[in-house]
Protein backbone atom coordinates (compact mmCIF):
# COMPACT_ATOMS: atom_id res chain seq x y z
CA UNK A 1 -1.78 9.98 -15.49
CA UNK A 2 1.86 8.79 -15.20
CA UNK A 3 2.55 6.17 -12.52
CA UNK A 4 5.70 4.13 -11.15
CA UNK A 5 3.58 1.13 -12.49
CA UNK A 6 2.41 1.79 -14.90
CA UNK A 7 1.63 0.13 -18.11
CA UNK A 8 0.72 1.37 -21.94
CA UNK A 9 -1.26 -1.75 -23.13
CA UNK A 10 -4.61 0.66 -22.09
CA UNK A 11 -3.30 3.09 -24.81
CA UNK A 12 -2.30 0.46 -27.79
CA UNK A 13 -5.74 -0.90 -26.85
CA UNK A 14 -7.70 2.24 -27.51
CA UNK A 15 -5.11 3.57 -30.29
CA UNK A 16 -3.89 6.42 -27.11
CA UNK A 17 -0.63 7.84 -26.86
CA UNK A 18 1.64 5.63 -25.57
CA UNK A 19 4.94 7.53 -25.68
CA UNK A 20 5.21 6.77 -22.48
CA UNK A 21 3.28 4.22 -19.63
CA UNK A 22 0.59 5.58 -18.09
CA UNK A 23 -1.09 3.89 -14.60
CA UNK A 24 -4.76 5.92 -14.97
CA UNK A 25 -6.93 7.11 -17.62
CA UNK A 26 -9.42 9.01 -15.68
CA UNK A 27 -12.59 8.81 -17.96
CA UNK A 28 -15.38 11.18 -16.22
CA UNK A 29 -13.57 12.70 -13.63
CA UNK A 30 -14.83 16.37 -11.70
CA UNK A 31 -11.57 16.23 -9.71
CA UNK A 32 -9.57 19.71 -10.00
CA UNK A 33 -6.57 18.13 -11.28
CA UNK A 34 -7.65 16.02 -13.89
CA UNK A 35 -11.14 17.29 -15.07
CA UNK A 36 -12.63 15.35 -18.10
CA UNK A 37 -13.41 17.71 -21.28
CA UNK A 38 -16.77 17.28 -22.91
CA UNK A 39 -15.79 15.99 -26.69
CA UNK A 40 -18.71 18.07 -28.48
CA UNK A 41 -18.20 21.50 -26.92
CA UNK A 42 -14.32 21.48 -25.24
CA UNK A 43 -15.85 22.80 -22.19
CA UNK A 44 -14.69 20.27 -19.05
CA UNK A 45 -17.34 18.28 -16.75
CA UNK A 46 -17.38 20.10 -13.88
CA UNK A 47 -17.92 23.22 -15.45
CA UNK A 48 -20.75 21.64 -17.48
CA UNK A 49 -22.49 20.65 -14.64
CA UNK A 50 -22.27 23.42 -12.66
CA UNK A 51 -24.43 25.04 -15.38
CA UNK A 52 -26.72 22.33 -16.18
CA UNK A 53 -26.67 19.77 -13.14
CA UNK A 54 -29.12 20.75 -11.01
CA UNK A 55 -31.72 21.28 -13.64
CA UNK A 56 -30.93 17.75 -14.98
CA UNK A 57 -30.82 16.07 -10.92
CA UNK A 58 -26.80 15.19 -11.45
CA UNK A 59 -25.46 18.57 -9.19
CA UNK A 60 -22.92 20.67 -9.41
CA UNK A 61 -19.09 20.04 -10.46
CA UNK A 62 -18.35 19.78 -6.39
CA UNK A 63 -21.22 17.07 -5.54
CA UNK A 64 -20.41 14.56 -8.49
CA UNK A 65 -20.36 11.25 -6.99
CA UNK A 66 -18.43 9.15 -9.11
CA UNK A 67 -15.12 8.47 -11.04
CA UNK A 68 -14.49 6.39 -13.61
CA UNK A 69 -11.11 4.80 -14.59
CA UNK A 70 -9.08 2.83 -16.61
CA UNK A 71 -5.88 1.19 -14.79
CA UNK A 72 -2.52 -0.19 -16.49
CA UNK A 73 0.04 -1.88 -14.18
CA UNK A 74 2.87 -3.08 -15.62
CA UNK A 75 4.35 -3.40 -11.53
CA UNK A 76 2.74 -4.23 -8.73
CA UNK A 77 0.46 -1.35 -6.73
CA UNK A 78 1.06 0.15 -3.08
CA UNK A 79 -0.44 -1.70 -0.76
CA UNK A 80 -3.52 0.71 0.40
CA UNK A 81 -6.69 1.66 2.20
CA UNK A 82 -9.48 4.07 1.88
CA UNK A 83 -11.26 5.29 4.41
CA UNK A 84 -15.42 4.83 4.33
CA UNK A 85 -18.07 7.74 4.28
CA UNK A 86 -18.04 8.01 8.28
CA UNK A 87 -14.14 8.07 8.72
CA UNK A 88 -14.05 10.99 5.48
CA UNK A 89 -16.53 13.01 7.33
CA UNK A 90 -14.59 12.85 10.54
CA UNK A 91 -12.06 14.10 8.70
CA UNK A 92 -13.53 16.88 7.15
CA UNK A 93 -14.09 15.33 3.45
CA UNK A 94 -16.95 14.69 1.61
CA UNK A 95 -17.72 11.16 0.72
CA UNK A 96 -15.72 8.01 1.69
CA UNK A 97 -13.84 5.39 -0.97
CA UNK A 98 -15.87 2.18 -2.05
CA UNK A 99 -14.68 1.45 -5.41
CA UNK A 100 -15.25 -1.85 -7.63
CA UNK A 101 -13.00 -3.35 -10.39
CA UNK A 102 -13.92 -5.16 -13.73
CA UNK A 103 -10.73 -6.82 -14.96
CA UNK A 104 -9.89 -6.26 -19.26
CA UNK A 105 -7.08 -8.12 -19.52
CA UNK A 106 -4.48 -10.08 -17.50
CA UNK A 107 -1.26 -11.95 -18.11
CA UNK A 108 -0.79 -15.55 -16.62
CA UNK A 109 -0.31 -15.42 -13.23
CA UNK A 110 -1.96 -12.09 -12.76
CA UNK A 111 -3.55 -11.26 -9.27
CA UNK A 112 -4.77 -8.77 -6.86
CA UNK A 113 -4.25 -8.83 -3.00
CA UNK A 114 -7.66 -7.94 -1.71
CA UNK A 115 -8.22 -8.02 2.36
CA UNK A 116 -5.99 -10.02 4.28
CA UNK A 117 -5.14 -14.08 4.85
CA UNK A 118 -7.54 -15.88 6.93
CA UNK A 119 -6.59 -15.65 10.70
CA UNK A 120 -4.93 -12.20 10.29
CA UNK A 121 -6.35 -8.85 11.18
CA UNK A 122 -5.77 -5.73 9.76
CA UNK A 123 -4.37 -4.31 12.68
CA UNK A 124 -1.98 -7.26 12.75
CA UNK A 125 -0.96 -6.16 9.00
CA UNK A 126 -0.29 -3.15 10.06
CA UNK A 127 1.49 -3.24 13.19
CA UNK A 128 3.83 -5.78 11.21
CA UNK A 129 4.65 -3.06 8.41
CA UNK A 130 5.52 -0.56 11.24
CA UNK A 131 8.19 -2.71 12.47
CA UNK A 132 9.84 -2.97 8.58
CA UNK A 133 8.54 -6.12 7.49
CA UNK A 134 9.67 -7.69 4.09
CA UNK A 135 7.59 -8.01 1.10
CA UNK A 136 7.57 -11.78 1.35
CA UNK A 137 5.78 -11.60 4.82
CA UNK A 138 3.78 -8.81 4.08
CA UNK A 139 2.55 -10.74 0.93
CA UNK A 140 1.57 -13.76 3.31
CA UNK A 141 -0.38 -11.77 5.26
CA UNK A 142 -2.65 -10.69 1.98
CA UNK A 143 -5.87 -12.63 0.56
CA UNK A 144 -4.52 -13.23 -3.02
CA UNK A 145 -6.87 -13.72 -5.84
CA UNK A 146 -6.11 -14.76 -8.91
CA UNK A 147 -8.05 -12.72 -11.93
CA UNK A 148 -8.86 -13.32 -15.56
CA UNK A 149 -10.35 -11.11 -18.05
CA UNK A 150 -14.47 -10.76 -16.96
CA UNK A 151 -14.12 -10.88 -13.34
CA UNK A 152 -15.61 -7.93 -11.57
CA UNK A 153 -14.83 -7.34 -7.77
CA UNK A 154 -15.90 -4.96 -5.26
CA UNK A 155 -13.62 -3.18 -3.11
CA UNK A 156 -15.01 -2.04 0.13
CA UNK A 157 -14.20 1.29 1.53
CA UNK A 158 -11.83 -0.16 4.54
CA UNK A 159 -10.84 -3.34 2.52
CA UNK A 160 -6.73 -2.99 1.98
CA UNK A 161 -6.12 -4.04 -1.80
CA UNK A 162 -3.42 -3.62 -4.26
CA UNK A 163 -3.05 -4.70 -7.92
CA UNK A 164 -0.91 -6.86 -9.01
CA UNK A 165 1.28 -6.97 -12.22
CA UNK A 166 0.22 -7.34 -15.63
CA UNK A 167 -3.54 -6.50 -15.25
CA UNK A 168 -6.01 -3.50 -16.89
CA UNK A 169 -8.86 -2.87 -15.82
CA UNK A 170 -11.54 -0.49 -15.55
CA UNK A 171 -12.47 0.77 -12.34
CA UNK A 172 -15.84 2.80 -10.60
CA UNK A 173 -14.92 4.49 -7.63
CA UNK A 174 -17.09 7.13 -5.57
CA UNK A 175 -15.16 10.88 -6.15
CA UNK A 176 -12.49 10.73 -3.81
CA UNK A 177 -8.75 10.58 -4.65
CA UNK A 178 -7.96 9.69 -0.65
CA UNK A 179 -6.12 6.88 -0.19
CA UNK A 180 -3.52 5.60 2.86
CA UNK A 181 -0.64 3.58 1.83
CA UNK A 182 0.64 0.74 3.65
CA UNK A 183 3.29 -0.86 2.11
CA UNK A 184 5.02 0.39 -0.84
CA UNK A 185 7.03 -2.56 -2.10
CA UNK A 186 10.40 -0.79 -1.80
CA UNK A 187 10.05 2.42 -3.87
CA UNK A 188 10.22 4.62 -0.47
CA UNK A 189 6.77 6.60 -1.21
CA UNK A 190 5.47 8.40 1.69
CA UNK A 191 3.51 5.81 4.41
CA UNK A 192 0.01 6.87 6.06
CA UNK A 193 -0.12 4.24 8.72
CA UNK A 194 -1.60 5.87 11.09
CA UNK A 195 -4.45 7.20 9.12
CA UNK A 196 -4.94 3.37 7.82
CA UNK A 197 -5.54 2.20 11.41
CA UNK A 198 -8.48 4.42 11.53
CA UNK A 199 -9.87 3.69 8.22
CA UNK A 200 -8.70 -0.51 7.94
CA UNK A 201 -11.71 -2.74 8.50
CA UNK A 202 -12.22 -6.54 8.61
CA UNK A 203 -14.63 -6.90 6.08
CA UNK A 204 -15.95 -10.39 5.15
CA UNK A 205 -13.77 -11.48 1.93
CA UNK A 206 -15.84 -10.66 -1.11
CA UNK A 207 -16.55 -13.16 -4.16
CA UNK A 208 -15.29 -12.79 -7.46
CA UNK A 209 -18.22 -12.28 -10.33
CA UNK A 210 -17.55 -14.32 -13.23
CA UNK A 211 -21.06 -13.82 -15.13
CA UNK A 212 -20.88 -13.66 -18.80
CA UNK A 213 -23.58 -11.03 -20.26
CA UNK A 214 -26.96 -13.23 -21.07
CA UNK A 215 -28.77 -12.83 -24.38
CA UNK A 216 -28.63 -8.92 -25.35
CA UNK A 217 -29.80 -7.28 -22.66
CA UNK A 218 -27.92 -6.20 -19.43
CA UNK A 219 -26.00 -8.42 -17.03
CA UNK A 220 -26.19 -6.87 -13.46
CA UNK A 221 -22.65 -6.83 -12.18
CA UNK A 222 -23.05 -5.33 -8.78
CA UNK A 223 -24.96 -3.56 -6.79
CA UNK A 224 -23.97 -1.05 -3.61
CA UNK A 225 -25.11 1.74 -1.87
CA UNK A 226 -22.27 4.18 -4.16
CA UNK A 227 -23.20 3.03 -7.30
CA UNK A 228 -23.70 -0.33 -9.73
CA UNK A 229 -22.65 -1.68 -12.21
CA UNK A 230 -23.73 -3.46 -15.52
CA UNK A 231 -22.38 -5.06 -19.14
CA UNK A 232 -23.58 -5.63 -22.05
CA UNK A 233 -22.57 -7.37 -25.34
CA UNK A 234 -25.72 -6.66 -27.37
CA UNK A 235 -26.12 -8.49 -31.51
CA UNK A 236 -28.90 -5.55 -31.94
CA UNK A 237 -30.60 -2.82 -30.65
CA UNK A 238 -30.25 -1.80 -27.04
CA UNK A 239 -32.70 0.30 -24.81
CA UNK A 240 -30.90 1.92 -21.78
CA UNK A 241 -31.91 4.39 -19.08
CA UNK A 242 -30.76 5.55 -16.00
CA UNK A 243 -31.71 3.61 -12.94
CA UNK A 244 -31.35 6.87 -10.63
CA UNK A 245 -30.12 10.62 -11.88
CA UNK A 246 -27.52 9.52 -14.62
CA UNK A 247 -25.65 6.64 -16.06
CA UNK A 248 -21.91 6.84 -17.10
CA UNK A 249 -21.61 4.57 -20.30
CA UNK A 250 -17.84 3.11 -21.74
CA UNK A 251 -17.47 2.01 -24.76
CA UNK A 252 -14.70 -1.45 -24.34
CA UNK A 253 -15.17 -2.18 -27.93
CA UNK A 254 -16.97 -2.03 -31.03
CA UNK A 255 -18.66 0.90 -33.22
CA UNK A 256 -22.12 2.38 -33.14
CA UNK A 257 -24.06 5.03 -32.41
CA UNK A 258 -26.82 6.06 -29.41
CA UNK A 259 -30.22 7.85 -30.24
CA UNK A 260 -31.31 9.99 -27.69
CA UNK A 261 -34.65 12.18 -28.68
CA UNK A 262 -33.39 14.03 -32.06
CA UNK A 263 -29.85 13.85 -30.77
CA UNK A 264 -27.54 11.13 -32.47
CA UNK A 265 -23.69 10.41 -31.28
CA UNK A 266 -21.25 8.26 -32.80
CA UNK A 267 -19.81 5.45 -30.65
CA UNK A 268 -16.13 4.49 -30.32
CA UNK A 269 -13.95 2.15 -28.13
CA UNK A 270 -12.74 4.21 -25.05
CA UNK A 271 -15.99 6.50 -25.69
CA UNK A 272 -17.06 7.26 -21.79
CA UNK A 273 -20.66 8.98 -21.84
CA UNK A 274 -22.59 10.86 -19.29
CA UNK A 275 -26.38 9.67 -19.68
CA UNK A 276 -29.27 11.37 -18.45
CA UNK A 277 -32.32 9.59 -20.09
CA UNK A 278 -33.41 7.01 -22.40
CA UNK A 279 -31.40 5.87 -25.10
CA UNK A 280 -30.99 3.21 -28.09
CA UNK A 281 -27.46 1.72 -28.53
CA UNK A 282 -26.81 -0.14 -31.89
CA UNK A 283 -23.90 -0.80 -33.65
CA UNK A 284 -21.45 -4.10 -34.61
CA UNK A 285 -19.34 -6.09 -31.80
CA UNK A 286 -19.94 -3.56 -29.02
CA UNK A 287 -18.98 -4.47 -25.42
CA UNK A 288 -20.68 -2.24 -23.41
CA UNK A 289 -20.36 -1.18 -18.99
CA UNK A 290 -22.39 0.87 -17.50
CA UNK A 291 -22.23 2.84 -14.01
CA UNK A 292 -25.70 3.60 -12.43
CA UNK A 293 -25.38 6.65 -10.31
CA UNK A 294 -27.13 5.92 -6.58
CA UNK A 295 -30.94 8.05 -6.35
């Protein structure tokens, strides 16, 4: 999807078009306007699972959960908020916005703003962008952390985040493309202030996972109620499974193939795969992540 910022070192990375930048490659996605397409048959997810969800405890095309991203900024992203499953369902939609990010590559320097500074509120943040506040005080009002390639950080629904230049990564999100805007950085995009006072909260500020994948099994990233997350770097043979109805599985790098009953696929970088049951994974120099859908 084309962005103001973004990037096209997701595309050269994969061997994608990149014509032109692109911000998001939306990887299993049920949303109406950018519906994945199921490689083997051409038909698209949501229409897949409206025919064989139920039977296989995933749902329907409308109840999917989950969405699964890459992200490419080559500028710095609006300064935002979702709102959490309570404040959605006062407002008439289905599922809040908790979403989690595991960082692929970053130039030196690279950051994300994620909550704001210690002794500021997020009411104070906002009441300061109402009154036109610059982008150097709005930026000293932000928690800034610093990322490399590896880290994985959650995102609470409420949290206000933005990414910062120079960074891809690949993010899990619960199936929700809501999402107030603060502070735009100058580009004059459309503000939703007053929805972000409703949905802002002052959540603790979250730690930054550095854990490298141990031996050749799975490395627990995190764990929340929407969904978790796990990595992989296996030298052999790999035995996965869903840990509740279905596991989405992306390929970062590295060839191979999955066994699954009589059913063998081939295995490519920028593969995404919906997984309902036990598999085997083997291949050479494959970097695996995996999304556990909640029970």
């Amino acid at each position: 999807m084309s962005r103001p910022w973004g990037g096209r070192r997701i595309a050269q990375r994969f061997g994608w078009d990149d014509s032109e930048p692109r911000g998001e490659w939306w990887l299993a996605s049920c949303r109406e306007d950018a519906p994945s397409i199921l490689r083997e048959s051409g038909v698209d997810l949501p229409a897949w699972l409206d025919e064989h969800g139920g039977g296989n405890g995933c749902g329907d095309g409308a109840s999917f959960p989950l969405l699964v991203k890459f992200l490419d900024s080559q500028e710095e992203l609006s300064l935002q908020v979702h709102p959490d499953d309570e404040v959605a369902h006062r407002h008439g939609l289905p599922r809040g916005k908790a979403e989690a990010w595991h960082v692929l590559s970053a130039e030196p320097g690279a950051h994300v703003f994620h909550g704001t500074a210690p002794g500021v509120t997020g009411a104070e943040l906002i009441e300061r962008t109402r009154a036109g506040a610059s982008d150097e005080e709005i930026v000293s009002m932000l928690r800034r952390v610093d990322v490399t390639p590896g880290d994985t950080l959650l995102v609470p629904a409420g949290t206000v985040h933005a990414l910062g230049a120079g960074v891809t990564l690949y993010e899990v999100q619960q199936n929700s493309d809501t999402t107030y805007r603060l502070h735009d950085w100058g580009r004059g995009r459309e503000l939703h202030l007053d929805q972000a006072v409703e949905a802002i909260v002052d959540h603790a500020p979250e730690i930054v996972r550095r854990d490298e994948p141990v031996g050749d099994g799975w490395t627990e990233l995190l764990s929340e109620p929407a969904f978790a997350l796990r990595h992989a770097r296996p030298a052999g043979e790999l035995q996965t499974a869903p840990t509740g109805p279905f596991t989405l599985l992306t390929i970062l790098a590295g060839r191979g193939s999955l066994r699954s009953g009589e059913q063998t696929l081939d295995l490519a970088p920028g593969d995404t795969l919906l997984l309902l049951g036990p598999a085997t994974l083997g291949g050479e120099d494959l970097d695996l992540l995996a999304v556990d859908a909640p029970a």
